[in-house]
Protein backbone atom coordinates (compact mmCIF):
# COMPACT_ATOMS: atom_id res chain seq x y z
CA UNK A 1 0.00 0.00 0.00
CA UNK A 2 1.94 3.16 -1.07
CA UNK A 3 1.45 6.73 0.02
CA UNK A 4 -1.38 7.63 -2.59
CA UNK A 5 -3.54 4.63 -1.68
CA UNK A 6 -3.21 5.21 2.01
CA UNK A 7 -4.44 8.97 1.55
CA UNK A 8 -7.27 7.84 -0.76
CA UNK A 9 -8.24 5.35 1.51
CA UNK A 10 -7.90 8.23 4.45
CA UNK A 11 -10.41 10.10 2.41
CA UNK A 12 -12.94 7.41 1.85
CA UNK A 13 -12.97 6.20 5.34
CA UNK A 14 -13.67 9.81 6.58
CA UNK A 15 -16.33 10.50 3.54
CA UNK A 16 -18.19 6.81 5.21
CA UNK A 17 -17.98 8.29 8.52
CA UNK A 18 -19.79 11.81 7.61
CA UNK A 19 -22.07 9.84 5.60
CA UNK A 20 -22.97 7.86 8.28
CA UNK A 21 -22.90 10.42 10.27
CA UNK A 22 -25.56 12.59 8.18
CA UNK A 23 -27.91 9.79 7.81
CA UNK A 24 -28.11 9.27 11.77
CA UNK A 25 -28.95 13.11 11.64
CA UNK A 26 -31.68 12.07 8.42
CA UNK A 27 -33.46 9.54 10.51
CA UNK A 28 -33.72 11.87 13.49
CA UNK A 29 -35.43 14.42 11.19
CA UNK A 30 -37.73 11.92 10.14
CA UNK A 31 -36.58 11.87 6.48
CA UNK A 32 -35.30 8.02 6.67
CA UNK A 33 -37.85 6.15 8.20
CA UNK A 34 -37.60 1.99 8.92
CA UNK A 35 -34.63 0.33 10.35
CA UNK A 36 -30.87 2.15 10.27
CA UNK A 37 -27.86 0.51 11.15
CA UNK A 38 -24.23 2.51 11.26
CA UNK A 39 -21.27 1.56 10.75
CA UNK A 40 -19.24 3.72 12.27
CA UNK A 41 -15.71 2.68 13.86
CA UNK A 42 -15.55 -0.24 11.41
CA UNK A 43 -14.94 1.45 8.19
CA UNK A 44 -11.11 -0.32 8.41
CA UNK A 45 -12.73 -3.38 7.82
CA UNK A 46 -14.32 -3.05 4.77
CA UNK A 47 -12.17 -0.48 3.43
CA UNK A 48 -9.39 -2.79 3.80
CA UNK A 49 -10.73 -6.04 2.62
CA UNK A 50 -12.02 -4.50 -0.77
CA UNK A 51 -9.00 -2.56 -0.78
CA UNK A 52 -7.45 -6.13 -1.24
CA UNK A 53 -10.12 -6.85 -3.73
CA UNK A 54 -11.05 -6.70 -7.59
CA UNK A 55 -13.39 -4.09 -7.91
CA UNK A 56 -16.32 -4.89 -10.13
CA UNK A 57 -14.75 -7.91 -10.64
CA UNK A 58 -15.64 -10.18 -7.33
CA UNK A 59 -18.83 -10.39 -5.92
CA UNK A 60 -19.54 -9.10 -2.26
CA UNK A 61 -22.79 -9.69 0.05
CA UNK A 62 -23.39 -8.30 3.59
CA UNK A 63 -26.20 -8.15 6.04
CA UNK A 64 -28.14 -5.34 6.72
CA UNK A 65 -25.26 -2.49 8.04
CA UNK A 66 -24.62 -1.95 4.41
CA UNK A 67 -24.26 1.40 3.39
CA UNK A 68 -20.73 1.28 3.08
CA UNK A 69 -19.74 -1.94 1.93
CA UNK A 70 -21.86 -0.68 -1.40
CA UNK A 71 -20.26 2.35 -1.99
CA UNK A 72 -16.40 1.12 -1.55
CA UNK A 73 -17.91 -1.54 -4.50
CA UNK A 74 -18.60 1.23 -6.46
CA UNK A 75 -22.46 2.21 -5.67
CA UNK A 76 -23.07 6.23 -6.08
CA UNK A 77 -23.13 7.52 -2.52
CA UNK A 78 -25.97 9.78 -3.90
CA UNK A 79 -28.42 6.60 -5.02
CA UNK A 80 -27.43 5.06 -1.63
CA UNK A 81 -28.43 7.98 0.18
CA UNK A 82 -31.48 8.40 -1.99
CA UNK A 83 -32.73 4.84 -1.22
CA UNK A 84 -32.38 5.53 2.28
CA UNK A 85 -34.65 8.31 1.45
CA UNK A 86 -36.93 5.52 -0.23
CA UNK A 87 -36.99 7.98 -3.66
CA UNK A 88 -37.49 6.57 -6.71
CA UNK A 89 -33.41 7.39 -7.93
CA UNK A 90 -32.92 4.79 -5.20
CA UNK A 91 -30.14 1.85 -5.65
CA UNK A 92 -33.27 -0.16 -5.26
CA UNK A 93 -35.74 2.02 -6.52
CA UNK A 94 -36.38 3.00 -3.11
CA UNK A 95 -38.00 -0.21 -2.64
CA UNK A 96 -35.86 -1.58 -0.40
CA UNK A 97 -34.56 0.83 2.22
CA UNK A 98 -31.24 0.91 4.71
CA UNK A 99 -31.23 -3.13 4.91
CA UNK A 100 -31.52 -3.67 0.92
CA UNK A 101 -29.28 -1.75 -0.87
CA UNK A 102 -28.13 -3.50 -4.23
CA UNK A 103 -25.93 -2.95 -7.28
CA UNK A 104 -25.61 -5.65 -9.76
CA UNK A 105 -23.28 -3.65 -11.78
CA UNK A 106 -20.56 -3.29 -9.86
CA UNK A 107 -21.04 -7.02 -8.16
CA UNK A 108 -22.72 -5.69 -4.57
CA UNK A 109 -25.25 -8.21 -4.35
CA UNK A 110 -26.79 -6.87 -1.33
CA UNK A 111 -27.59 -6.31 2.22
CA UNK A 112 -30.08 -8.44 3.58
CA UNK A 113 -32.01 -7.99 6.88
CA UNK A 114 -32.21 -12.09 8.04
CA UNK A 115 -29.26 -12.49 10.34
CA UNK A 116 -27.74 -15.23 8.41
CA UNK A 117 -29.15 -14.81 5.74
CA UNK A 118 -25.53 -14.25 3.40
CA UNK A 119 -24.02 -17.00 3.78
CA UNK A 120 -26.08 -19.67 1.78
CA UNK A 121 -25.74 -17.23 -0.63
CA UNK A 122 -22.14 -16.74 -1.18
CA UNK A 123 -21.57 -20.37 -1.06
CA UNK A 124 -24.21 -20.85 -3.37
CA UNK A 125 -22.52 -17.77 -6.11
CA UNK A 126 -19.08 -18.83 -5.93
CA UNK A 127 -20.89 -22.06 -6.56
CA UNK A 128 -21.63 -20.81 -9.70
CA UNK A 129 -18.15 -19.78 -10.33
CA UNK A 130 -16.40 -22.59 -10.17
CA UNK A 131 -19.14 -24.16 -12.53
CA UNK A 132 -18.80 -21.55 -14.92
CA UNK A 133 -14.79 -21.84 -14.60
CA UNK A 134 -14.16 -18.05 -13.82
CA UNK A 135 -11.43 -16.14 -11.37
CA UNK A 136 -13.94 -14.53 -9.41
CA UNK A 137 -14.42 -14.79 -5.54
CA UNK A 138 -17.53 -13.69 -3.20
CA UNK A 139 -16.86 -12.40 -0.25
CA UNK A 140 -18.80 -12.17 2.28
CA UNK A 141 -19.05 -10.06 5.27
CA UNK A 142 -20.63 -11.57 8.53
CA UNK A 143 -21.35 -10.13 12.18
CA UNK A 144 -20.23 -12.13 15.00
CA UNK A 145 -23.65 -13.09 16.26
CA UNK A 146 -24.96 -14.56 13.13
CA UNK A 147 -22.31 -17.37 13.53
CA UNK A 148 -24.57 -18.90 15.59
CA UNK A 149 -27.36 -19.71 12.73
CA UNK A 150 -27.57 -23.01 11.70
CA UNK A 151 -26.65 -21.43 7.86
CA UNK A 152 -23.33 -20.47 9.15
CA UNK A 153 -22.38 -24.15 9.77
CA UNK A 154 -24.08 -25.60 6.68
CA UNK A 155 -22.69 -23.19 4.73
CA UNK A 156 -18.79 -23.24 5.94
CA UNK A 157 -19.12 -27.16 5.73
CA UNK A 158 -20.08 -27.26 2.04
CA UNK A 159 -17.97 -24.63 1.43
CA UNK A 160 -14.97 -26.58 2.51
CA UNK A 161 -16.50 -29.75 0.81
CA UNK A 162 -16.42 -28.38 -2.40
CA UNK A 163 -13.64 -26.19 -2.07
CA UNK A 164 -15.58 -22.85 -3.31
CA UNK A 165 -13.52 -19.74 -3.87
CA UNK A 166 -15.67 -17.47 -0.96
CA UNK A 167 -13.86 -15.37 1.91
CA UNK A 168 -15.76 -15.09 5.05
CA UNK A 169 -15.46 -11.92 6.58
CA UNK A 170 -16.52 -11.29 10.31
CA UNK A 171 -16.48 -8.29 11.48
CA UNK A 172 -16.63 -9.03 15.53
CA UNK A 173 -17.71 -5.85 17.24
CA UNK A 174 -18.19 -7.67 20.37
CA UNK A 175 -22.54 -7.18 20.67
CA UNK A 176 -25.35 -9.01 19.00
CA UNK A 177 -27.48 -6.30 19.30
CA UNK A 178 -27.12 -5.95 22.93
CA UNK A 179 -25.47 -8.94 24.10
CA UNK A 180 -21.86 -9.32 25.04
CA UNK A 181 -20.51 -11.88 22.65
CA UNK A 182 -19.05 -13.89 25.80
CA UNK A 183 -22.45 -13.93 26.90
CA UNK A 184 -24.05 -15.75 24.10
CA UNK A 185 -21.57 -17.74 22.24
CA UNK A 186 -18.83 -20.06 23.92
CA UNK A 187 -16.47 -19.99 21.76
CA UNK A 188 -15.06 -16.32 21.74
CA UNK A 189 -12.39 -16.28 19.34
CA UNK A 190 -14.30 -16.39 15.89
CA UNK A 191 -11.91 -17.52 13.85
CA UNK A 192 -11.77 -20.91 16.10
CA UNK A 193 -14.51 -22.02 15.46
CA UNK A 194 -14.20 -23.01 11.98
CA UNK A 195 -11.57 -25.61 12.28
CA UNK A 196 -13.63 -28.31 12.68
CA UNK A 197 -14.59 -27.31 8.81
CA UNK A 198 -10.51 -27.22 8.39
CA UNK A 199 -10.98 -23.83 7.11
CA UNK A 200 -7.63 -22.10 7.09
CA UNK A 201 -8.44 -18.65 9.03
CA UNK A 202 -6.81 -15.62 11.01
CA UNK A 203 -7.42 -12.90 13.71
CA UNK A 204 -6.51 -9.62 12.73
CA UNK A 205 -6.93 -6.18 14.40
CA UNK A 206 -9.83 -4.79 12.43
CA UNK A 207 -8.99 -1.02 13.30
CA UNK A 208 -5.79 -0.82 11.63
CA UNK A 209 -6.46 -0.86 7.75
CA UNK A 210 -3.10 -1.38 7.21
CA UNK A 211 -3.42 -4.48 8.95
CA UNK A 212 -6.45 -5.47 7.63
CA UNK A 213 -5.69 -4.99 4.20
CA UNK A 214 -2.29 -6.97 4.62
CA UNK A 215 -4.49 -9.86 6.00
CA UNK A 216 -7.26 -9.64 3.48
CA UNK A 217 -4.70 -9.46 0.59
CA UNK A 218 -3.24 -12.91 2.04
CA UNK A 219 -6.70 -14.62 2.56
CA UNK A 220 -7.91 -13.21 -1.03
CA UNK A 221 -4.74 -14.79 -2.47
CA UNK A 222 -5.20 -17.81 -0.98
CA UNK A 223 -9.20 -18.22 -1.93
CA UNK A 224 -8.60 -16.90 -6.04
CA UNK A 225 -5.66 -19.89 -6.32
CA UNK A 226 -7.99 -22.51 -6.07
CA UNK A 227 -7.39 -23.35 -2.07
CA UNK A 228 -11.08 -23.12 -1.26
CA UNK A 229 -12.44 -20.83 1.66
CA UNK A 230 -11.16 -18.68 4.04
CA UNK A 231 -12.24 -17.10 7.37
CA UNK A 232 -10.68 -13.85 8.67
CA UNK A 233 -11.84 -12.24 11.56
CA UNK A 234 -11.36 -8.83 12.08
CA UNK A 235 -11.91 -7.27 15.77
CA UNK A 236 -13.48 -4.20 15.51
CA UNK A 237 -16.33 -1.63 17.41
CA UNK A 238 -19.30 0.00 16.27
CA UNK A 239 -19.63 3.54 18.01
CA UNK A 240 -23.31 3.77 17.70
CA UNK A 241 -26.15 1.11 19.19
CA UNK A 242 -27.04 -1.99 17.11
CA UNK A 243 -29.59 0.82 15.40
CA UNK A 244 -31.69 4.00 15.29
CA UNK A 245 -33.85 2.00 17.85
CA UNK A 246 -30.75 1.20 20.27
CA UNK A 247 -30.54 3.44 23.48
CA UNK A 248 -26.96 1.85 23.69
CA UNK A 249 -27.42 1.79 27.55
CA UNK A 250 -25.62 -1.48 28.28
CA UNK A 251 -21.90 -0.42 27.32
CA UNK A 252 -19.99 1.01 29.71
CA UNK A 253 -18.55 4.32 29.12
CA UNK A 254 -14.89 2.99 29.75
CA UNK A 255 -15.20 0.53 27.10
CA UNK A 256 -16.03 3.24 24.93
CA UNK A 257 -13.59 5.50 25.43
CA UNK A 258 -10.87 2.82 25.19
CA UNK A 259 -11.94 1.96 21.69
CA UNK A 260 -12.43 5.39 20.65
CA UNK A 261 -8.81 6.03 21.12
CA UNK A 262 -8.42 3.41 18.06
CA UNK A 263 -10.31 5.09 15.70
CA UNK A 264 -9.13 3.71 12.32
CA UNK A 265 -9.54 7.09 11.10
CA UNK A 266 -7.46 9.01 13.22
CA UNK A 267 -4.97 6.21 13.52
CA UNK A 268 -4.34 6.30 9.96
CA UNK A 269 -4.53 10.40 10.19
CA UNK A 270 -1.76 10.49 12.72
CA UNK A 271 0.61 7.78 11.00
CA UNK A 272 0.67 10.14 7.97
CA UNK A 273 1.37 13.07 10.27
CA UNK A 274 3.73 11.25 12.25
CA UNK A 275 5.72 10.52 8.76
CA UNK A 276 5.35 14.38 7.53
CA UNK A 277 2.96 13.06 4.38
CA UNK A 278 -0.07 14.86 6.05
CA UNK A 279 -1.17 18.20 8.29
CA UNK A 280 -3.00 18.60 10.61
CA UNK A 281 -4.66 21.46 8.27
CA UNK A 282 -4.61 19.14 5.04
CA UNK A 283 -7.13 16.57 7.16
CA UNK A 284 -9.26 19.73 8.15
CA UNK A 285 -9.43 20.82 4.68
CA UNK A 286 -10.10 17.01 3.84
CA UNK A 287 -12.84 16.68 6.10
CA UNK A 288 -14.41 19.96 5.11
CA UNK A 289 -14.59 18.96 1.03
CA UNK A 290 -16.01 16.00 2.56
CA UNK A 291 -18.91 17.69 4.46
CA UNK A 292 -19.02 20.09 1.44
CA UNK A 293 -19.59 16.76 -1.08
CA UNK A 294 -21.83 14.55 1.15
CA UNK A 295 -24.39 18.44 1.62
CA UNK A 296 -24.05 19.64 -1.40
CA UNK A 297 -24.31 16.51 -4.06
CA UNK A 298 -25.35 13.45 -1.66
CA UNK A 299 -28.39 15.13 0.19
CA UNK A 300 -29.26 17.64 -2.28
CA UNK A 301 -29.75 14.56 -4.27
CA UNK A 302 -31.93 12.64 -2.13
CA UNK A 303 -34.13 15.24 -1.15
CA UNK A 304 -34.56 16.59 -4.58
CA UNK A 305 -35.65 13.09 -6.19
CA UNK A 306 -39.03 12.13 -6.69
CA UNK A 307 -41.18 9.36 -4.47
CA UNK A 308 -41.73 6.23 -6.14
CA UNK A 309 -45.10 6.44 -8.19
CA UNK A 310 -48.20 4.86 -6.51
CA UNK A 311 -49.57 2.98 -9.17
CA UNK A 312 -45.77 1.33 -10.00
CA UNK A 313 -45.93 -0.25 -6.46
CA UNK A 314 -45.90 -3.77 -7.65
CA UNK A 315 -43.88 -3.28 -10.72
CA UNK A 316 -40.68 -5.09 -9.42
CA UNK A 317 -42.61 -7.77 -7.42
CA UNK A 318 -41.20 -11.18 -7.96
CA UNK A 319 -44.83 -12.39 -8.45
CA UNK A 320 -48.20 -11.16 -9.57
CA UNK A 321 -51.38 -10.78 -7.64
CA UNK A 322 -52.25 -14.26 -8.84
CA UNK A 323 -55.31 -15.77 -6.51
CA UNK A 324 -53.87 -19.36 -7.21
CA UNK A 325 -50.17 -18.00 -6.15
CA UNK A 326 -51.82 -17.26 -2.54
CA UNK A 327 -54.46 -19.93 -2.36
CA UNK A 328 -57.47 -18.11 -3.56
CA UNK A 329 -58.29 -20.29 -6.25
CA UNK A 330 -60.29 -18.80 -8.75
């Protein structure tokens, strides 16, 4: 990773923050309605992992805190933002909302809202690639509660079985919703637990993007030669509650302020400043263009587009209103 990626990367980690940032303020005015999940204080861990990536060229899949996996793919911050809005310039029409973003073109095949719910479906893609004979690789991004769904054990064992080219991806931020992870699962260390699929995997510190991209790089290396899966878990902190809805009332205010002193951000700030490729001033000015961007082009956007029309609700059902489909008969 040379100087010009780390910057760029320094950018795009602090543009996910203010986005994520200004869509907490959204809700809160009432213009994003439904569930919202942030991601801020993990934005190393994607960053880095599809840093390591081919963009537009592997496939990636996520739950529902989504936002920003889709835009480091290549999804217009301004159609993410808009679907949040649920207007019709929406990445999904604005049919689908925070927990459903999508963008087939540049291989972000979604956020989905069933905990679990990914990882049938990156086994079953990268399936399909090694059918088809192509280079490809999913990867797919997991919280550390989910690994206790049945699908996460089905899934890594035909993964392994079959030797698909998928990365697993957990980002462990220590809470399922508001449980302590030692409190719910008895295995702690994540990337333990799938050695009884004899998954190769790794622990990595999922605030250092350095770090994490080093790590993904080897894990992405290892899943494109032909190896089969990988797990890497990457141990990392979201700032906000599980969601809009989360009062965030059962962290304590040490634990906090011990992980907010290893912000990815600011750790990667100060290791440019430290090595004289960065001022304090050129971050300010950084972060400003940033505000300036998300304001001016992002939300301007959003709240400019028009609602979906009334009479198109249907139009991108998977089925129609058939009376036989739901037992009517006719």
């Amino acid at each position: 990773m040379n100087l010009a990626d780390k910057k760029r990367l320094l950018r795009e980690m602090l543009f996910a923050r203010r986005f994520e940032e200004r869509c907490y303020e959204a809700y809160v005015e009432r213009k994003i309605g439904g569930f919202l999940h942030l991601y801020s204080g993990e934005e190393a861990c994607a960053h880095g992992v599809l840093e390591a990536s081919k963009k537009g060229h592997d496939y990636v899949i996520t739950s529902y805190r989504d936002h920003v996996h889709a835009i480091k793919c290549g999804a217009d911050p301004k159609k993410v933002m808009a679907e949040l809005y649920a207007k019709e310039t929406g990445s999904s029409k604005g049919r689908g909302g925070s927990m459903h973003i999508f963008d087939v073109e540049h291989r972000f095949m979604g956020g989905y809202a069933l905990v679990g719910g990914p990882f049938p479906l990156a086994a079953g893609m990268a399936k399909a690639i090694k059918m088809k004979g192509g280079d490809e690789i999913v990867i797919c991004f997991l919280g550390d509660a989910a690994n206790n769904q049945g699908t996460f054990h089905e899934s890594l064992n035909m993964a392994k079985l079959w030797d698909l080219p998928v990365l697993y991806v957990c980002e462990n931020n220590l809470y399922g919703i508001g449980t302590r992870i030692d409190r719910s699962t008895a295995v702690i260390d994540q990337y333990k637990r799938v050695s009884g699929y004899n998954i190769p995997s790794a622990q990595e510190d999922g605030q250092d993007i350095e770090k994490v991209f080093k790590a993904a790089k080897k894990a992405i290396n290892h899943v494109r030669s032909g190896k089969g899966p990988y797990f890497l878990e990457l141990m990392t902190y979201r700032y906000r509650g599980h969601s809009m809805s989360d009062s965030n009332a059962y962290r304590s205010k040490s634990e906090e302020r011990m992980w907010s002193n290893r912000d990815p951000i600011i750790m990667l700030r100060d290791r440019l400043i430290e090595a004289g490729e960065l001022t304090g001033e050129d971050y300010k000015a950084m972060d400003t263009e940033v505000l300036d961007e998300i304001e001016d082009e992002v939300i301007a956007f959003a709240e400019s587009s028009p609602e979906p029309r009334v009479d198109e609700l249907e139009k991108y059902t998977l089925a129609e209103n058939d009376p036989w489909v739901y037992g009517g008969g006719r």
